[in-house]
C-alpha atoms as a PDB file:
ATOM      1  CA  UNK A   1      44.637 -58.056  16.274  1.00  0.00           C
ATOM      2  CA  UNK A   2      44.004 -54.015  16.941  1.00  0.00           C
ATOM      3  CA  UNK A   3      44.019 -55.354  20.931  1.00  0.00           C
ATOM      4  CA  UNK A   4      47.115 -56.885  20.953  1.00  0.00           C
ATOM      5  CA  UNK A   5      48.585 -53.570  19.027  1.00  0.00           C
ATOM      6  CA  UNK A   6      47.364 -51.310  21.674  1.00  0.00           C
ATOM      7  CA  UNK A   7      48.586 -54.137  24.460  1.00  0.00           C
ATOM      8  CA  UNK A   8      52.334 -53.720  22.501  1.00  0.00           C
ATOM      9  CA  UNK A   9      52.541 -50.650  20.916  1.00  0.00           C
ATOM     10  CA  UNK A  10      53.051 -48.182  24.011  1.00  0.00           C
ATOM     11  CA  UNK A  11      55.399 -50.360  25.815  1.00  0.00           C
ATOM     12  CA  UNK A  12      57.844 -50.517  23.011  1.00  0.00           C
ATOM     13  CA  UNK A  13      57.362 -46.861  22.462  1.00  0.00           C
ATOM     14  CA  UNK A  14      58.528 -46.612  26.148  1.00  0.00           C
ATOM     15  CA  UNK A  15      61.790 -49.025  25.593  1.00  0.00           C
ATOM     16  CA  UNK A  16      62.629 -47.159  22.314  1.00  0.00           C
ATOM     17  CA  UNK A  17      62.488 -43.542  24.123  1.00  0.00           C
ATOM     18  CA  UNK A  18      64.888 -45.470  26.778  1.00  0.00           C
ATOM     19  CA  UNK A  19      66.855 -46.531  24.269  1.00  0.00           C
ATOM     20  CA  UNK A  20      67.375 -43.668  22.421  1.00  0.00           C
ATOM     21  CA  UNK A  21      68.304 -41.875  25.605  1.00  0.00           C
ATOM     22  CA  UNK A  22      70.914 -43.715  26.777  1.00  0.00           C
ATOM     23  CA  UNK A  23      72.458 -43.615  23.506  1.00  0.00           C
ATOM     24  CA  UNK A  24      71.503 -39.660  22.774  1.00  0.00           C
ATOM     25  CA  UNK A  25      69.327 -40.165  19.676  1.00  0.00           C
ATOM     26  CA  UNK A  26      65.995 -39.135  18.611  1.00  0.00           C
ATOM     27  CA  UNK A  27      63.253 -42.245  19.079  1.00  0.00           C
ATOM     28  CA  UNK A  28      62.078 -43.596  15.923  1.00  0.00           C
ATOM     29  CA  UNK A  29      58.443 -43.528  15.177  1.00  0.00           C
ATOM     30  CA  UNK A  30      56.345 -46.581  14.707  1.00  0.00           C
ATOM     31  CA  UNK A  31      54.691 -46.019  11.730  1.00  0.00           C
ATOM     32  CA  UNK A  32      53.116 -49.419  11.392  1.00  0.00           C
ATOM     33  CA  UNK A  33      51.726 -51.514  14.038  1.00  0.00           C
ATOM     34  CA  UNK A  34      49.779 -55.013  13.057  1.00  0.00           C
ATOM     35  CA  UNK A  35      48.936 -57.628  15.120  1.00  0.00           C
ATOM     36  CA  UNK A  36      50.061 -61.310  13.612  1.00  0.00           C
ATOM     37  CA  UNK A  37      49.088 -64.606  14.981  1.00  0.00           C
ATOM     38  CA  UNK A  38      51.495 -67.455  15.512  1.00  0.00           C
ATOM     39  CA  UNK A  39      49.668 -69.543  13.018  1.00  0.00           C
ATOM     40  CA  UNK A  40      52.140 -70.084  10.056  1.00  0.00           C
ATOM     41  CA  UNK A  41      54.274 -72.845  12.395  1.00  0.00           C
ATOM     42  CA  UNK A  42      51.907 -76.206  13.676  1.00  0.00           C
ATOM     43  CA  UNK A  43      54.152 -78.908  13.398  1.00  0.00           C
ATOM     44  CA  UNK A  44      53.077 -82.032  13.071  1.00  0.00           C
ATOM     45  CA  UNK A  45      55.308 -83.716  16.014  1.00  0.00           C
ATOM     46  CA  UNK A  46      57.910 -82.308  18.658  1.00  0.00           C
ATOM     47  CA  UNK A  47      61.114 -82.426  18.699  1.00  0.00           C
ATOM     48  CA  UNK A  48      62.373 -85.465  21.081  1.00  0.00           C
ATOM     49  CA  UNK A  49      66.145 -84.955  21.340  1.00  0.00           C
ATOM     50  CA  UNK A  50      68.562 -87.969  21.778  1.00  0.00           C
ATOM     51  CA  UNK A  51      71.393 -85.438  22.707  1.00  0.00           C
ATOM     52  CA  UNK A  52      72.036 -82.321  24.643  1.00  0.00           C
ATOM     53  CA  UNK A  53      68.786 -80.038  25.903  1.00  0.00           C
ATOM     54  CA  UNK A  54      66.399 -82.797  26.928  1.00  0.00           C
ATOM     55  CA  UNK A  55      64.175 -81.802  23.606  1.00  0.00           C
ATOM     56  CA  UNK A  56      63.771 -78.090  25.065  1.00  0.00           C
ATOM     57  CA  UNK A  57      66.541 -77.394  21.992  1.00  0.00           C
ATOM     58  CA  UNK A  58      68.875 -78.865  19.771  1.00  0.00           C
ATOM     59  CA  UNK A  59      73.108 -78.858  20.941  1.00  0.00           C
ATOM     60  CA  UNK A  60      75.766 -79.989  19.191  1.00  0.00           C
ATOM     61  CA  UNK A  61      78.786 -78.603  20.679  1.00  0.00           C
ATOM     62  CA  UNK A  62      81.222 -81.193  18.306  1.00  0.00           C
ATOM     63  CA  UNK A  63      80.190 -78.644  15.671  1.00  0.00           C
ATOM     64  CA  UNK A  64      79.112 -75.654  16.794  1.00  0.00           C
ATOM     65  CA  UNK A  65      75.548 -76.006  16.037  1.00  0.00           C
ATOM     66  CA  UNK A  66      72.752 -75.212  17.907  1.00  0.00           C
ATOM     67  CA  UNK A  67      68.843 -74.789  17.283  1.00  0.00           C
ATOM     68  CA  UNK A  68      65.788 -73.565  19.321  1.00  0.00           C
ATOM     69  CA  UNK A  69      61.966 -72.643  18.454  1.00  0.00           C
ATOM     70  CA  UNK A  70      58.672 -73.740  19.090  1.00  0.00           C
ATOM     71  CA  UNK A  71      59.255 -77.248  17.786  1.00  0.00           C
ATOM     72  CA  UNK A  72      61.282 -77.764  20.406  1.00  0.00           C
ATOM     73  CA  UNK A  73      58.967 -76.895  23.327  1.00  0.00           C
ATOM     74  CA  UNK A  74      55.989 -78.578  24.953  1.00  0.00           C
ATOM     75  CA  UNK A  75      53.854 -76.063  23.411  1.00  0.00           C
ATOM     76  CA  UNK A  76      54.590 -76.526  19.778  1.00  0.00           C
ATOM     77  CA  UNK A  77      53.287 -74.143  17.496  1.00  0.00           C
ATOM     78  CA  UNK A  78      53.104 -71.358  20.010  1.00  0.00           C
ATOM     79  CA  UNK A  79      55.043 -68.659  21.200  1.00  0.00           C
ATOM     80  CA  UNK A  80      55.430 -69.624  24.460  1.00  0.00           C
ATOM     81  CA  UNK A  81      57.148 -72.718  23.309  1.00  0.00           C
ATOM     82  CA  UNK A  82      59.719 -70.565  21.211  1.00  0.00           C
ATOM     83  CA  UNK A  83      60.657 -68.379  24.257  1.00  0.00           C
ATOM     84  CA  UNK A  84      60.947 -71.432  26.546  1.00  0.00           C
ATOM     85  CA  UNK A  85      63.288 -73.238  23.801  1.00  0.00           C
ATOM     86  CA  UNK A  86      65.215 -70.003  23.253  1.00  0.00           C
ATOM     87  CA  UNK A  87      65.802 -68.947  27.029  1.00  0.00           C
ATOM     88  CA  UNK A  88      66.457 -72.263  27.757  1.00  0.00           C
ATOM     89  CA  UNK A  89      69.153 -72.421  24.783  1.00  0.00           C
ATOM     90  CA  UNK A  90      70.768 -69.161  25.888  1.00  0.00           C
ATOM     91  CA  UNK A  91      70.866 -70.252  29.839  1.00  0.00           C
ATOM     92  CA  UNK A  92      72.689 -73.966  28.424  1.00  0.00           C
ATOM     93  CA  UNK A  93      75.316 -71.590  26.257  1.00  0.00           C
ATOM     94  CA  UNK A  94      76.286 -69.164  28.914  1.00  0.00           C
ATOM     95  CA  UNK A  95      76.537 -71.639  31.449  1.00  0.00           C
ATOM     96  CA  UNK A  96      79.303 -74.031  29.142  1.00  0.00           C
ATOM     97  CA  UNK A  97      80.475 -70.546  28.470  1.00  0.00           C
ATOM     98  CA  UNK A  98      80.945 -69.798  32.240  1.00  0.00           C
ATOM     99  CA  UNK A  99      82.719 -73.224  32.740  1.00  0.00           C
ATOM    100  CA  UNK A 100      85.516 -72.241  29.744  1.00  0.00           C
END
């Protein structure tokens, strides 16, 4: 856990002081760093989707509902698998949103 805070820490110091910059404010410390494993989400099956997203995500465009996470991914229960539903979510929404 103390590795993965020193892998995170700095770089989000570094986006924070970027932040702050651009929008002329003073960073904010990090007072509290700990490191927390993916653990509390194993599900027992995947998500196999009948509809929109090929199971990557959930899409219901007839009303307005959408839904991403690891449960949706090949790598359920990880983090990976929540990016890889997410992005994938957010690339299917602003390309319908494109095509409006």
């Amino acid at each position: 856990r103390e590795a993965v805070v020193r892998e995170l820490v700095p770089p989000l110091q570094r986006l924070l002081s970027e932040l702050s910059d651009a929008v002329g404010a003073a960073p904010p410390e990090v007072l509290v760093a700990e490191g927390h494993r993916w653990g509390a989400a194993f599900p027992a099956s995947s998500f196999a989707a009948a509809g929109s997203g090929e199971g990557r995500f959930y899409l219901d465009e007839r009303n307005a509902f959408a839904a991403c996470g690891d449960y949706f991914s090949p790598f359920p229960g990880r983090v990976e698998g929540a990016w890889i539903s997410g992005t994938l979510l957010a690339d299917a929404l602003l390309a319908r949103q494109a095509t409006s």
